[in-house]
C-alpha atoms as a PDB file:
ATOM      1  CA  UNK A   1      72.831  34.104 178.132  1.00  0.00           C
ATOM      2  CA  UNK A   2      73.177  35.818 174.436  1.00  0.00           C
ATOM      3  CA  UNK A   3      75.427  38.391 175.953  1.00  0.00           C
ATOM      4  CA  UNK A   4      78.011  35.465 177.871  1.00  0.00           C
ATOM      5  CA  UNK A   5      78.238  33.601 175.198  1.00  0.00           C
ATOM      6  CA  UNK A   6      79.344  36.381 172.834  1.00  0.00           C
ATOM      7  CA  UNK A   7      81.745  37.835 175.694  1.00  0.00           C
ATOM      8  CA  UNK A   8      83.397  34.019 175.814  1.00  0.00           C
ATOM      9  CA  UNK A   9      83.533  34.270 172.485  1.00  0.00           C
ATOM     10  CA  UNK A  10      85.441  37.347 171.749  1.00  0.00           C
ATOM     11  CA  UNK A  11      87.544  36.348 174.753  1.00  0.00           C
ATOM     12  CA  UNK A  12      88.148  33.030 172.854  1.00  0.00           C
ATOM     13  CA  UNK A  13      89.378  34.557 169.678  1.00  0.00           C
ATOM     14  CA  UNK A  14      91.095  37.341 171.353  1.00  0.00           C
ATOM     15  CA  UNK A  15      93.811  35.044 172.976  1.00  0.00           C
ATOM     16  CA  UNK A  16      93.244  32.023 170.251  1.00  0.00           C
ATOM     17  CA  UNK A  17      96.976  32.306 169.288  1.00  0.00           C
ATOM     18  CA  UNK A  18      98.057  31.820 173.453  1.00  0.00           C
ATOM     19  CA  UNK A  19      96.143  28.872 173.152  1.00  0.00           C
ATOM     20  CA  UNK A  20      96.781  27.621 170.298  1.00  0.00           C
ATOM     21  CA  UNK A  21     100.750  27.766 169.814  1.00  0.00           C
ATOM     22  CA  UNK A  22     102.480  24.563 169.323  1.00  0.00           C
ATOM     23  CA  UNK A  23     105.730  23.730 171.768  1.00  0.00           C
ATOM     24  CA  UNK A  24     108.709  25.490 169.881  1.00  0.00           C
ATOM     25  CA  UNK A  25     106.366  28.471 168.462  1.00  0.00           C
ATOM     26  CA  UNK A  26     108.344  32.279 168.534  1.00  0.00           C
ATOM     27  CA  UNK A  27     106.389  34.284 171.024  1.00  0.00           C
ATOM     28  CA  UNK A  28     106.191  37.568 168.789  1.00  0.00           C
ATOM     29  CA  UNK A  29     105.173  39.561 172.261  1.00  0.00           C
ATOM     30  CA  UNK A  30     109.387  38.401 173.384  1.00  0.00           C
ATOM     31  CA  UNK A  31     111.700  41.590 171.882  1.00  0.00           C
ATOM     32  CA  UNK A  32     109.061  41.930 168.892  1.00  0.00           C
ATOM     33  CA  UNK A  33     109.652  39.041 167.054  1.00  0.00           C
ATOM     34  CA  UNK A  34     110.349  36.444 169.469  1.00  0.00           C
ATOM     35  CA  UNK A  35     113.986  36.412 169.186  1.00  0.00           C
ATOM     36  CA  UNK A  36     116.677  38.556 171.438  1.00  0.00           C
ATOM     37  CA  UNK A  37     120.038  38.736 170.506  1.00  0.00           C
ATOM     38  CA  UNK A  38     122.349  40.335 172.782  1.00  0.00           C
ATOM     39  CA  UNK A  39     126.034  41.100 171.085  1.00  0.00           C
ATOM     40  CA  UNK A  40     128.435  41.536 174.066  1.00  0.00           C
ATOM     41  CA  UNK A  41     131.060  42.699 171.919  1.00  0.00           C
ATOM     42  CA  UNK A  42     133.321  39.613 171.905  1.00  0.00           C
ATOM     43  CA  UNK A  43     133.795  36.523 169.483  1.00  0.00           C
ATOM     44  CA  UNK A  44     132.062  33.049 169.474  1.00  0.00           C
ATOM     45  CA  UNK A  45     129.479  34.322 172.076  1.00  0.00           C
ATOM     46  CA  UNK A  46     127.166  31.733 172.918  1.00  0.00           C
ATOM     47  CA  UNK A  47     124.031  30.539 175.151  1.00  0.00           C
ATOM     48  CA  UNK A  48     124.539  27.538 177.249  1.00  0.00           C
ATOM     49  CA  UNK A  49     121.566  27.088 178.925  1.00  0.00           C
ATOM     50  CA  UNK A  50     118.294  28.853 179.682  1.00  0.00           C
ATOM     51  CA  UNK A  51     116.122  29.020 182.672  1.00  0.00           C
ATOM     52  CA  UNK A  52     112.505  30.378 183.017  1.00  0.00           C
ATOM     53  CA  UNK A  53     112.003  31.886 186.378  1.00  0.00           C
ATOM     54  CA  UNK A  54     108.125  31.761 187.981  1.00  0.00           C
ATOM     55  CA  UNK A  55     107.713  35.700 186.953  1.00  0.00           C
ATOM     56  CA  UNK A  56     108.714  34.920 183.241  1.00  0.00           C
ATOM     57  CA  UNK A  57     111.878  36.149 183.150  1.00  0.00           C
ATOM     58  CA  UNK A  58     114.623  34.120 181.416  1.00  0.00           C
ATOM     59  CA  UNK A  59     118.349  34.354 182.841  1.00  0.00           C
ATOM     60  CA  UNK A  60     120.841  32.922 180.074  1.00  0.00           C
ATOM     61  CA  UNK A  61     123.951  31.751 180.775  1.00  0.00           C
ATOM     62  CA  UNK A  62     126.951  31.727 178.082  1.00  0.00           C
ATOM     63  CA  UNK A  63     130.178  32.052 176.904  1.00  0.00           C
ATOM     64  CA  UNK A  64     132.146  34.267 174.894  1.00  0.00           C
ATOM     65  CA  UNK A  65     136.203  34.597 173.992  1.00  0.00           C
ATOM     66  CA  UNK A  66     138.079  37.656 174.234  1.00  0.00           C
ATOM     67  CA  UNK A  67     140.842  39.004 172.735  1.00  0.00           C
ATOM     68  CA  UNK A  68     144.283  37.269 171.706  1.00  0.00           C
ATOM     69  CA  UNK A  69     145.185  34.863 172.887  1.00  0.00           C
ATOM     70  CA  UNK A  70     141.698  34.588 173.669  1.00  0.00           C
ATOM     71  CA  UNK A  71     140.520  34.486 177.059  1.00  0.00           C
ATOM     72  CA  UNK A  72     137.429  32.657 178.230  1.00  0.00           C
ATOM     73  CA  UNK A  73     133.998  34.750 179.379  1.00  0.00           C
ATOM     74  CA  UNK A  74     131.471  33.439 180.943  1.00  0.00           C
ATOM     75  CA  UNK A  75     128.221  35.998 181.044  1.00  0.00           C
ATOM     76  CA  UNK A  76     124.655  35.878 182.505  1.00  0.00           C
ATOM     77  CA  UNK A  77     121.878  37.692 181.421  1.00  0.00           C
ATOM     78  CA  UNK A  78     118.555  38.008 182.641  1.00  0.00           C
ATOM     79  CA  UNK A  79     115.513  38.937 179.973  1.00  0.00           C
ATOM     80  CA  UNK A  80     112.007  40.360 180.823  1.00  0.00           C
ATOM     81  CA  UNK A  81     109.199  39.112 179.614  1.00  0.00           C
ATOM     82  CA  UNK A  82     109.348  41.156 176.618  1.00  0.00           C
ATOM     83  CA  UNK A  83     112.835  40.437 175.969  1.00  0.00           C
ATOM     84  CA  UNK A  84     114.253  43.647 177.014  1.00  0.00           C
ATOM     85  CA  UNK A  85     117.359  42.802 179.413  1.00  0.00           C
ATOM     86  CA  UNK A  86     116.398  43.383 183.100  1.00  0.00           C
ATOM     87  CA  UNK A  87     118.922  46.118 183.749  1.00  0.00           C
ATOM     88  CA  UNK A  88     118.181  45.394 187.523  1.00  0.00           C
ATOM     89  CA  UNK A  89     119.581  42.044 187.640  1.00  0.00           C
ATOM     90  CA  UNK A  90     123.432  41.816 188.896  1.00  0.00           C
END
């Protein structure tokens, strides 16, 4: 009995954090500090809207203006889980 509790235990503290985390908390595990920033190159890039897929990967959806006169961009991207871009996706 000694033995499960201590194994719950460690379990416990091990993933405390996980459980822990208020809504709106950086996930340091996403692109090492919970952030990704992907520069496409252009001007006034921006996100529009996210969407988490069931596997945990995160396709954003954005704009960005290009060149003069500028000319409007809209880009996708899809993240993995640990906010490298999924080079697989398009």
């Amino acid at each position: 009995a000694l033995s499960k509790l201590l194994l719950f235990t460690i379990l416990f503290l091990t993933n405390a954090a996980g459980i822990f985390a208020a809504d709106g908390d950086l996930d340091p595990s996403f692109d090492g500090d919970g952030i990704g920033i992907t520069d496409n190159g252009n001007t006034n890039e921006g996100v529009i809207d996210l969407v988490v897929q069931p596997d945990g990967k995160i396709i954003a959806a954005g704009n960005s203006f290009v060149g003069s006169p500028s000319t409007h961009q809209t880009t996708i991207v899809r993240y993995n889980i640990n906010g490298s871009i999924d080079s697989t996706f398009g």
